[in-house]
C-alpha atoms as a PDB file:
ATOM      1  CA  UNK A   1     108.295  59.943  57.653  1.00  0.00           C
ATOM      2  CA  UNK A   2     106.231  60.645  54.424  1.00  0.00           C
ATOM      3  CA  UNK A   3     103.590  58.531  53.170  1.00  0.00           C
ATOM      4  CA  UNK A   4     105.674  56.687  51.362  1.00  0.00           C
ATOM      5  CA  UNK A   5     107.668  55.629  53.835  1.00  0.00           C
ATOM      6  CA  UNK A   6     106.924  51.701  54.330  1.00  0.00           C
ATOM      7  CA  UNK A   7     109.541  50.478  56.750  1.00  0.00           C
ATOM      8  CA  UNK A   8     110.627  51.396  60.452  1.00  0.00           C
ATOM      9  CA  UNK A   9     114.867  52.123  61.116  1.00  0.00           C
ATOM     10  CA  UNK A  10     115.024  51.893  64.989  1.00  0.00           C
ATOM     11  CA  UNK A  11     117.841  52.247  67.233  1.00  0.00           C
ATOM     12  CA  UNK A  12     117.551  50.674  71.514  1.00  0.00           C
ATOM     13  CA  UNK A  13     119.359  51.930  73.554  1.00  0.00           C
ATOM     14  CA  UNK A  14     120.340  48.960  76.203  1.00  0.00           C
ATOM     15  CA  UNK A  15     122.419  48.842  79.729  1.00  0.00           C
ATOM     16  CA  UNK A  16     123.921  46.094  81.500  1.00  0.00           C
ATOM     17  CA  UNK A  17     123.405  46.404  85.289  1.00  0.00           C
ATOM     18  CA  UNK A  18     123.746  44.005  88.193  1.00  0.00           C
ATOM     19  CA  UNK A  19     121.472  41.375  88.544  1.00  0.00           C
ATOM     20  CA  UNK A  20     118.836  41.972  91.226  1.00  0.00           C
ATOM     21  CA  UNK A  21     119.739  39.570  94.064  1.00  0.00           C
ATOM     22  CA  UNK A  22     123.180  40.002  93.204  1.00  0.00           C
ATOM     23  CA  UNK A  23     125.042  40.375  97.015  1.00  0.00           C
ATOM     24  CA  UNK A  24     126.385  43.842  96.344  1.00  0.00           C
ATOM     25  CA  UNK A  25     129.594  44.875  98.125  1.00  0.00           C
ATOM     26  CA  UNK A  26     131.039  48.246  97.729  1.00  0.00           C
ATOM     27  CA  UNK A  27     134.466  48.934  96.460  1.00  0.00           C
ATOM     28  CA  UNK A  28     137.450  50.739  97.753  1.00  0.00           C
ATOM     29  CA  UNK A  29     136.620  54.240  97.134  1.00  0.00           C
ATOM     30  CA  UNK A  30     133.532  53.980  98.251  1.00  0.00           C
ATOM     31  CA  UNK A  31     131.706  55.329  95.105  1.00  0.00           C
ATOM     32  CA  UNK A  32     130.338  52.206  93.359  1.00  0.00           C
ATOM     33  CA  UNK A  33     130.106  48.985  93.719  1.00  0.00           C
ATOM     34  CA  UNK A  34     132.650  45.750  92.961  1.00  0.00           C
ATOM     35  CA  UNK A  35     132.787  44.357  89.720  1.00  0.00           C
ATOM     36  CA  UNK A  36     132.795  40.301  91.549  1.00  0.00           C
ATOM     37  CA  UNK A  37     129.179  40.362  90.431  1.00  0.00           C
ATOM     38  CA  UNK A  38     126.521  38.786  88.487  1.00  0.00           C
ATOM     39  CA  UNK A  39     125.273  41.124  85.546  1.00  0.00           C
ATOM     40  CA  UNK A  40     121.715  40.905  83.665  1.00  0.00           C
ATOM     41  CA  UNK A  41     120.177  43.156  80.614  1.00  0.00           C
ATOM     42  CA  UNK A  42     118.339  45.930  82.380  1.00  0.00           C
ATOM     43  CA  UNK A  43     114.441  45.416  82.696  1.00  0.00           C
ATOM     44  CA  UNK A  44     112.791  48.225  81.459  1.00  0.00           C
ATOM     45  CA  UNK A  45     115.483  48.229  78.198  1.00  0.00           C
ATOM     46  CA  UNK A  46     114.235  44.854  77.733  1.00  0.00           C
ATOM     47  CA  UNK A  47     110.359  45.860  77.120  1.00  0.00           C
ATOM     48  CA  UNK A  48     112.371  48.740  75.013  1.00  0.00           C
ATOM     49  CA  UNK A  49     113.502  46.036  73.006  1.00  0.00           C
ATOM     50  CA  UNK A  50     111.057  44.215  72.575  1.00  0.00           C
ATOM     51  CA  UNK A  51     108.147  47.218  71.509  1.00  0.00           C
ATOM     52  CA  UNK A  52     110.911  47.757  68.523  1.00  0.00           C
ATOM     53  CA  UNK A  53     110.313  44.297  67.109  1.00  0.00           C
ATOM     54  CA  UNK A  54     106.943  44.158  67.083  1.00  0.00           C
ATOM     55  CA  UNK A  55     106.744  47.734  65.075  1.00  0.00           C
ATOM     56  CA  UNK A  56     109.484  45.903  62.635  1.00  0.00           C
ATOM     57  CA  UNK A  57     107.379  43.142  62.466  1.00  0.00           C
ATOM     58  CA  UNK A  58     104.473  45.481  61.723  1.00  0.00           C
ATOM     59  CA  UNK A  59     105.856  47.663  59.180  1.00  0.00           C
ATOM     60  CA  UNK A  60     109.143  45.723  58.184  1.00  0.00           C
ATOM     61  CA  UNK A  61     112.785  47.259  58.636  1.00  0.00           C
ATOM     62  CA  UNK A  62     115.537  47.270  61.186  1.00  0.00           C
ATOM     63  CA  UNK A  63     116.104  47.510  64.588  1.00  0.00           C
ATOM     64  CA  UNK A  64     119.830  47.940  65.924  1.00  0.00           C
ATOM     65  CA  UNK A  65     120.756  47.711  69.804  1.00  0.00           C
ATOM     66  CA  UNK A  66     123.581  49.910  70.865  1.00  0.00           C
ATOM     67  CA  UNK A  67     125.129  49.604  74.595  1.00  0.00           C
ATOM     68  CA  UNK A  68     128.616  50.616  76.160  1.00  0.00           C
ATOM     69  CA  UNK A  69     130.611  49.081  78.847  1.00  0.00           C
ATOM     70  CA  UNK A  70     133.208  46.941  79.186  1.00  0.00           C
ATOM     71  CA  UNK A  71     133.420  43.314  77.339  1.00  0.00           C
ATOM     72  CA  UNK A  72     131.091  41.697  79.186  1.00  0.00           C
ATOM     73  CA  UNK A  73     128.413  43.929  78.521  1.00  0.00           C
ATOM     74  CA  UNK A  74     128.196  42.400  74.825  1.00  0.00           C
ATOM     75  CA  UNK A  75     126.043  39.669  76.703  1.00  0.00           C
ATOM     76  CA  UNK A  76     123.476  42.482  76.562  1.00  0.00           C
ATOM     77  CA  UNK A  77     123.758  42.541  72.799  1.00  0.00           C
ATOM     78  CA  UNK A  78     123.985  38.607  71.933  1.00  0.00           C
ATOM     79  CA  UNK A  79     120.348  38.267  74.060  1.00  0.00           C
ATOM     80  CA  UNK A  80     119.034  41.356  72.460  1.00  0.00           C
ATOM     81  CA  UNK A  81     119.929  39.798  69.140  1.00  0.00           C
ATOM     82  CA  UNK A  82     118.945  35.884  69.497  1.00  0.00           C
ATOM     83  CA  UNK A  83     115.422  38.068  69.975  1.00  0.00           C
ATOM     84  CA  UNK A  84     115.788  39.312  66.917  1.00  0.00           C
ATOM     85  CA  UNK A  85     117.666  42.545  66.779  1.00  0.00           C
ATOM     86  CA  UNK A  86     119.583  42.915  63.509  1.00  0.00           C
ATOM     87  CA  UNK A  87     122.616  43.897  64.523  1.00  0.00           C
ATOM     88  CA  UNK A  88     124.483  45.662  67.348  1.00  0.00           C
ATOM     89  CA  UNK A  89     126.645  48.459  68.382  1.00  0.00           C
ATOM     90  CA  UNK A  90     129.367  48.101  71.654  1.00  0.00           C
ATOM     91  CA  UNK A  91     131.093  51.128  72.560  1.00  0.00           C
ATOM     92  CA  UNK A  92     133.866  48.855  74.479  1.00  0.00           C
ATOM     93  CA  UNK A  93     136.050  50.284  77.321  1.00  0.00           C
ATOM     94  CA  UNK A  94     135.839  49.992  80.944  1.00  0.00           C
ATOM     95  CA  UNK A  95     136.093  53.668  81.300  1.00  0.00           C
ATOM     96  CA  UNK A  96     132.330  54.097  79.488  1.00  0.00           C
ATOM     97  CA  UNK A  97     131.337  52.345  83.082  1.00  0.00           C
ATOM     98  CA  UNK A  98     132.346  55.994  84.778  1.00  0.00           C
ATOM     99  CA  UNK A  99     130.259  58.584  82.473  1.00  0.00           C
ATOM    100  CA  UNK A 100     127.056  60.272  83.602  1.00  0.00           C
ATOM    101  CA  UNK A 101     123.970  60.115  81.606  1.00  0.00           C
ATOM    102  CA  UNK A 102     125.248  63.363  79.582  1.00  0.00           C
ATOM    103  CA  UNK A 103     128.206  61.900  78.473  1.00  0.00           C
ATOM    104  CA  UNK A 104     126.500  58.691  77.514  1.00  0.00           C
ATOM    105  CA  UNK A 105     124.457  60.490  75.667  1.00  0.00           C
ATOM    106  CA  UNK A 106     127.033  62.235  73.891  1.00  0.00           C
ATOM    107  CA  UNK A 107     129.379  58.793  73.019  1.00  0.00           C
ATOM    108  CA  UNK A 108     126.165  57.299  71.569  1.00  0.00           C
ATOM    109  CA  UNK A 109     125.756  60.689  69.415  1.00  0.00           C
ATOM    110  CA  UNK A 110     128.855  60.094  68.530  1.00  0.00           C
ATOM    111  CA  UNK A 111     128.672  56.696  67.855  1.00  0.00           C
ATOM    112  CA  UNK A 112     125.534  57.061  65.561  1.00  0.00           C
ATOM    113  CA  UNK A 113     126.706  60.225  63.306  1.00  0.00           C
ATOM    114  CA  UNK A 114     126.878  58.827  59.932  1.00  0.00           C
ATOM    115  CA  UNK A 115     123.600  56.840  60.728  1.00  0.00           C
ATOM    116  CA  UNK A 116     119.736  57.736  59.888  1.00  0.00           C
ATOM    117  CA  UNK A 117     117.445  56.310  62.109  1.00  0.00           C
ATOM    118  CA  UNK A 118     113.626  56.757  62.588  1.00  0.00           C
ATOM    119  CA  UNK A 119     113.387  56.159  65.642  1.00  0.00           C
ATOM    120  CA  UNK A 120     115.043  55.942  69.586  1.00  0.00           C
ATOM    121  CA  UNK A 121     113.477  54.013  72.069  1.00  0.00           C
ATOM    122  CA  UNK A 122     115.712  54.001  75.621  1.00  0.00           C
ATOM    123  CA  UNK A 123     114.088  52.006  78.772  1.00  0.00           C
ATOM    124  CA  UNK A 124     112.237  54.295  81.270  1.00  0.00           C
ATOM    125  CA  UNK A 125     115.410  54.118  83.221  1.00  0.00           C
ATOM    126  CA  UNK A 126     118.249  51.822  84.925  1.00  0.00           C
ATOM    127  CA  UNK A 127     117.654  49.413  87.451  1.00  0.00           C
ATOM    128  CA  UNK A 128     121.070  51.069  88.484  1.00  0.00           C
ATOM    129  CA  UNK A 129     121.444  54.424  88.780  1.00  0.00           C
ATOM    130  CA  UNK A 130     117.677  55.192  87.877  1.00  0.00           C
ATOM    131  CA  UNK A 131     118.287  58.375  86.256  1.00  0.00           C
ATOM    132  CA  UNK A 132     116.009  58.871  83.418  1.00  0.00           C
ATOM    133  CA  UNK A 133     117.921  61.172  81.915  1.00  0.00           C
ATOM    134  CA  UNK A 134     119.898  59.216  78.562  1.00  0.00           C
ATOM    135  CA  UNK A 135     117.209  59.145  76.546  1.00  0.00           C
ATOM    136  CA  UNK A 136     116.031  62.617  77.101  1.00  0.00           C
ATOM    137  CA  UNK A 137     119.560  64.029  76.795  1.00  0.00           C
ATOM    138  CA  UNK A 138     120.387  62.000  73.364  1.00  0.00           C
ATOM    139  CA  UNK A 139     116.542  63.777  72.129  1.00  0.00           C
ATOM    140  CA  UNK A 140     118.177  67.220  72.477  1.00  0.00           C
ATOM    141  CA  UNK A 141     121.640  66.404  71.389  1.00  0.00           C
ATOM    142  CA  UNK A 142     120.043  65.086  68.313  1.00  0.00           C
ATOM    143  CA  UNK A 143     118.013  67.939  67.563  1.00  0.00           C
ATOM    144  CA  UNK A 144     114.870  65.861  67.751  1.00  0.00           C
ATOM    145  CA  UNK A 145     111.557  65.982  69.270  1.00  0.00           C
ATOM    146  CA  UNK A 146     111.329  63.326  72.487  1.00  0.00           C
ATOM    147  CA  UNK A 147     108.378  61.644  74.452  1.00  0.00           C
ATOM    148  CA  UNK A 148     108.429  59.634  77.951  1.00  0.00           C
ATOM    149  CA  UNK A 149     106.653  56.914  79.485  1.00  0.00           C
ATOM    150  CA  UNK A 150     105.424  55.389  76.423  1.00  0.00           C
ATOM    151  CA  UNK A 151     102.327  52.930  75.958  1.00  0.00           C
ATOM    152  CA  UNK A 152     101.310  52.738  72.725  1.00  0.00           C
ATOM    153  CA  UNK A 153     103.026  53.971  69.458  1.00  0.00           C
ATOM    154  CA  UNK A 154     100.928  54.133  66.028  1.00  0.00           C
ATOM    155  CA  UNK A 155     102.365  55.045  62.626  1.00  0.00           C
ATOM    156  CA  UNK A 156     100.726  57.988  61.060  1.00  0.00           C
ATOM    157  CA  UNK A 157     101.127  59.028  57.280  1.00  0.00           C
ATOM    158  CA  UNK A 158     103.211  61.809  58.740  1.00  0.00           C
ATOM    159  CA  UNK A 159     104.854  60.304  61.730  1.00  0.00           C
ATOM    160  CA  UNK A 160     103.620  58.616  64.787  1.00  0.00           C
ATOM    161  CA  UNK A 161     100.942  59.341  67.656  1.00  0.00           C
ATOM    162  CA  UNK A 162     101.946  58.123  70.973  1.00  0.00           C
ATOM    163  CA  UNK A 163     100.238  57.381  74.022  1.00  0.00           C
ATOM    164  CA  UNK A 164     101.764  58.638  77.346  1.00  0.00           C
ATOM    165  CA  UNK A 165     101.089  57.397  80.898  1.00  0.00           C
ATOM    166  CA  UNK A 166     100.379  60.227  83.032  1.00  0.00           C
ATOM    167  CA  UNK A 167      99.645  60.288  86.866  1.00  0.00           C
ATOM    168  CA  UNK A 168      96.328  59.189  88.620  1.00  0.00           C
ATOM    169  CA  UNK A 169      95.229  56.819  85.891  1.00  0.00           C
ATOM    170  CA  UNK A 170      95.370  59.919  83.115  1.00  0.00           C
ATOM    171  CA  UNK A 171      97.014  59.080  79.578  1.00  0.00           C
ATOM    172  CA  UNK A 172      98.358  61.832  76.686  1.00  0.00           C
ATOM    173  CA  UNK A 173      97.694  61.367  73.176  1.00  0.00           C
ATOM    174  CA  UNK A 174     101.008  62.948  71.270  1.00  0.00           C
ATOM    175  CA  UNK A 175     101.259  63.084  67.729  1.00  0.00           C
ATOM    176  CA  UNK A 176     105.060  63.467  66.277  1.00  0.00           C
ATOM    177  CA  UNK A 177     107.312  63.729  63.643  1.00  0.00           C
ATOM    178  CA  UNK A 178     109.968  61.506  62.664  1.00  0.00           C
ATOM    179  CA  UNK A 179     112.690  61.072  63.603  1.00  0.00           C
ATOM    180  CA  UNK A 180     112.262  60.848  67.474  1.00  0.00           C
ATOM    181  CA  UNK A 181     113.661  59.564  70.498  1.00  0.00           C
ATOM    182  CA  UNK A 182     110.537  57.462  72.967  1.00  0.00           C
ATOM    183  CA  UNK A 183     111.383  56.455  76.246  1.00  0.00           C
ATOM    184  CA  UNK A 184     109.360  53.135  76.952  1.00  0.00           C
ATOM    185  CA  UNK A 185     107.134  52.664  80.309  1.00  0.00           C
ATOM    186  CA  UNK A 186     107.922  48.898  81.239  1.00  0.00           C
ATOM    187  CA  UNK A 187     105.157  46.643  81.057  1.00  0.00           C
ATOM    188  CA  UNK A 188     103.944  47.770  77.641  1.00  0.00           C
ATOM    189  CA  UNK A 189     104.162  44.263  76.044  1.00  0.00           C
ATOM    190  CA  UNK A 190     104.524  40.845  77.125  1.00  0.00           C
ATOM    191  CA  UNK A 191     108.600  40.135  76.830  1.00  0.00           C
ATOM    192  CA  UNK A 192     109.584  36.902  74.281  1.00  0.00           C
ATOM    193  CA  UNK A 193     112.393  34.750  74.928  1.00  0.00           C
ATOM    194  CA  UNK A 194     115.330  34.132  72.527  1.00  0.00           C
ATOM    195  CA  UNK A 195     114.468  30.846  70.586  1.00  0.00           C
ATOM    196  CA  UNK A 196     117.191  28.389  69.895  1.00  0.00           C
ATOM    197  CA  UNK A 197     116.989  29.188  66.533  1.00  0.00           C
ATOM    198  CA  UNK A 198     117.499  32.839  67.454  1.00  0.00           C
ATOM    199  CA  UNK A 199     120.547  31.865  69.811  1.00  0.00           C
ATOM    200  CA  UNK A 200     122.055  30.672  67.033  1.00  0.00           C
ATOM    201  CA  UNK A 201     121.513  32.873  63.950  1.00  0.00           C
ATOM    202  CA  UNK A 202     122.856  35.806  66.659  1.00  0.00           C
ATOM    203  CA  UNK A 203     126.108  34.547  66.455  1.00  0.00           C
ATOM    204  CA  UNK A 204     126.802  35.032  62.590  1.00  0.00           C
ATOM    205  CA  UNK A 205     125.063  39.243  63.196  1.00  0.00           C
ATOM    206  CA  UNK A 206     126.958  41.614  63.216  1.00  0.00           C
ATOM    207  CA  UNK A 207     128.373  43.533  66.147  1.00  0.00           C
ATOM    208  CA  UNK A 208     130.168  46.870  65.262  1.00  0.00           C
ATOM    209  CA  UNK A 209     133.228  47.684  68.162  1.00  0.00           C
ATOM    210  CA  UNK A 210     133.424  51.745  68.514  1.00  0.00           C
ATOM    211  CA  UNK A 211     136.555  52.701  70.685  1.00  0.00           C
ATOM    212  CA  UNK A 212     136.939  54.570  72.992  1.00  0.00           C
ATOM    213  CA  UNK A 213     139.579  57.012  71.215  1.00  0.00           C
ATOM    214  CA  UNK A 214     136.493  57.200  68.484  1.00  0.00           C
ATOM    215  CA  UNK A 215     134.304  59.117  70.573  1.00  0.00           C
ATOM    216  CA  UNK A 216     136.530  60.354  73.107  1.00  0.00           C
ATOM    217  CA  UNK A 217     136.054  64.477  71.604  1.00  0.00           C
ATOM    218  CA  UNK A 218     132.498  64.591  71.731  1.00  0.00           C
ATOM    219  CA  UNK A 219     132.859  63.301  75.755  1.00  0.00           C
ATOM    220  CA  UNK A 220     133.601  65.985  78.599  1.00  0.00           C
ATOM    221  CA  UNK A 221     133.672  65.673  82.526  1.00  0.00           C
ATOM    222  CA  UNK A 222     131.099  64.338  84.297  1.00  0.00           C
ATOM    223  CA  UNK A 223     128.920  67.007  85.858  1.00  0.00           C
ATOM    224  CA  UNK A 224     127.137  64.531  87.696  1.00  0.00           C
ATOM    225  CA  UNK A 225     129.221  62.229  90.281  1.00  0.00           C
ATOM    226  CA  UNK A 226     128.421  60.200  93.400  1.00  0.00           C
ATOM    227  CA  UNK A 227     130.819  61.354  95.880  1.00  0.00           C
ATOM    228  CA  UNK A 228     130.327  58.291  98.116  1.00  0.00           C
ATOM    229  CA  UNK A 229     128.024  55.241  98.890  1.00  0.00           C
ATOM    230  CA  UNK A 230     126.917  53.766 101.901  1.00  0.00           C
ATOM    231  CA  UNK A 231     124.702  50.430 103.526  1.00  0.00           C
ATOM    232  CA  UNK A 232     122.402  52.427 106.256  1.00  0.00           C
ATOM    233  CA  UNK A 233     122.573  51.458 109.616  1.00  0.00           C
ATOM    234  CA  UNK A 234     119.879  49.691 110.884  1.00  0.00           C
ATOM    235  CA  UNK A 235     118.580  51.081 114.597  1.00  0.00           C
ATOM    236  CA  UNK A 236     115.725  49.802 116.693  1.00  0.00           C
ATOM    237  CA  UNK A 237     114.142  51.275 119.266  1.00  0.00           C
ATOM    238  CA  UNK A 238     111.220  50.307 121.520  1.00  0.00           C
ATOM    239  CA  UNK A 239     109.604  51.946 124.332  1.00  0.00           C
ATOM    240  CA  UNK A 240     106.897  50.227 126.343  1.00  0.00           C
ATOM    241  CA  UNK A 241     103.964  52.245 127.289  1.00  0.00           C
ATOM    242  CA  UNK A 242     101.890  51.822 130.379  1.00  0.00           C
ATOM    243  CA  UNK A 243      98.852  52.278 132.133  1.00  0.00           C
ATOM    244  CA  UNK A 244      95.006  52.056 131.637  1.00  0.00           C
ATOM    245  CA  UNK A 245      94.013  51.450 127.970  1.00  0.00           C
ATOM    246  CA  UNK A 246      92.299  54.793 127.112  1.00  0.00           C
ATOM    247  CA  UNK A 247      95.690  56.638 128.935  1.00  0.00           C
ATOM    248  CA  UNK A 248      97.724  54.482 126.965  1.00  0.00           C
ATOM    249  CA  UNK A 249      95.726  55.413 123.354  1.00  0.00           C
ATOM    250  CA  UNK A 250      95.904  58.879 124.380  1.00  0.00           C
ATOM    251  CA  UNK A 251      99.704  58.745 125.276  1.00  0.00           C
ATOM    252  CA  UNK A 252     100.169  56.793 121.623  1.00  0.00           C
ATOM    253  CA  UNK A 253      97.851  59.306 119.684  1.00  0.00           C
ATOM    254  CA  UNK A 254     100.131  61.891 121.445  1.00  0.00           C
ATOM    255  CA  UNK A 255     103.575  60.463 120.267  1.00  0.00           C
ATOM    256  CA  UNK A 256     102.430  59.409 116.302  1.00  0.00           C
ATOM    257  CA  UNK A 257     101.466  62.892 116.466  1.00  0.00           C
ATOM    258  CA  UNK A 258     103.918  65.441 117.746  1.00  0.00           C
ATOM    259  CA  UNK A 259     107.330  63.032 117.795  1.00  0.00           C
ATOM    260  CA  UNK A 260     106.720  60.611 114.678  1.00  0.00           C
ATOM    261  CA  UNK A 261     104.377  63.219 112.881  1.00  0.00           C
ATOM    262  CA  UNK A 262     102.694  60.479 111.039  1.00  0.00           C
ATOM    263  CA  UNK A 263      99.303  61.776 112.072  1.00  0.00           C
END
């Protein structure tokens, strides 16, 4: 971004995942679960969202919101766009449920080719999987420089500086180039809610439907794959110790010690 750069073209990325007291129940193979749930806009996508409109709001321009997944995740785009997203992107199929974060990464590429953006913003990660990893990968398919855990992002004259949550209370002033990709640390900004103005102005915005068959040579085979999921079983066991009180500490100090190891 050069100085005369005015305006702000950002892309978030957004996931549909099961709602969080959604009863889950796993299906027949085992390797996921069934699709007889309730489904919600992932969390930490939503503060992803949200950080994008306020810097379009602060320096003018556009933010899209691009998801993939099967028809009903285009509820994830109508809520993202009574907010105030501009338009949307759905890479629609039910096999897009199936890919690992790689080949996510690589359909949204895809996807995105004959677009310029300025920036990427993905959530820190899903609610679902919880694998970090599709913002980072999309960064180095891309070709551009990345940052994670994002609190604060300030336009520069010749990009943006960044602050980073680090461990222990410890934060990382970055400053970088555009374009780049930002994964957002949840909590950054107070979340709106869609207006009934804005539930109604999303319906005439438009929503761009990318195939499948459209992406499908930029997409290989998974390299990551859960092989099976299972509810743990619950055990209980208690054991009644006797004796005087200071035999009894001893005896306790004895077990948290050399059979629990918590001491």
């Amino acid at each position: 971004m050069g100085k005369g750069l005015t305006v702000l073209k950002i892309l978030v990325c957004m996931k549909q995942v099961p709602q969080k007291d959604a009863p889950l129940k796993l299906n027949e193979s085992g390797a996921w679960i069934r699709e007889d749930v309730s489904y919600e806009v992932n969390e930490p996508d939503a503060f992803a969202l949200e950080e994008a409109l306020r810097q379009r709001e602060k320096h003018k321009g556009e933010v899209a919101v691009i998801t993939s997944g099967p028809a009903r995740a285009q509820q994830v785009l109508r809520e993202a766009l009574a907010k105030g997203a501009d338009r949307a992107i759905h890479l629609e199929d039910n096999a897009f449920v199936g890919l690992d974060a790689l080949n996510t990464a690589k359909a949204f590429a895809a996807a995105i080719k004959d677009e310029k953006y300025d920036l990427i913003f993905t959530g820190l990660q899903s609610d679902d999987y919880g694998y970090a990893q599709t913002g980072v990968i999309l960064a180095d398919l891309l070709g551009w420089p990345h940052a994670t855990i994002i609190m604060q992002i300030e336009k520069t004259d010749t990009g943006i500086r960044v602050k980073r949550e680090l461990e222990a209370g410890y934060f990382q002033f970055v400053d970088m180039p555009l374009p780049a990709v930002l994964t957002i640390q949840s909590g950054i900004n107070k979340l709106r809610y869609a207006t009934l103005i804005g539930i109604k102005q999303a319906k005439n915005k438009p929503i761009r439907k990318v195939t499948l068959a459209e992406v499908q040579s930029a997409i290989g085979e998974n390299l990551q794959k859960i092989e099976r999921l299972y509810v743990p079983q619950k055990t209980k066991k208690t054991e009644h110790i006797e004796g005087p009180p200071a035999e009894i500490a001893k005896k306790l100090v004895d077990k948290l010690r050399n059979e629990l190891r918590v001491l």
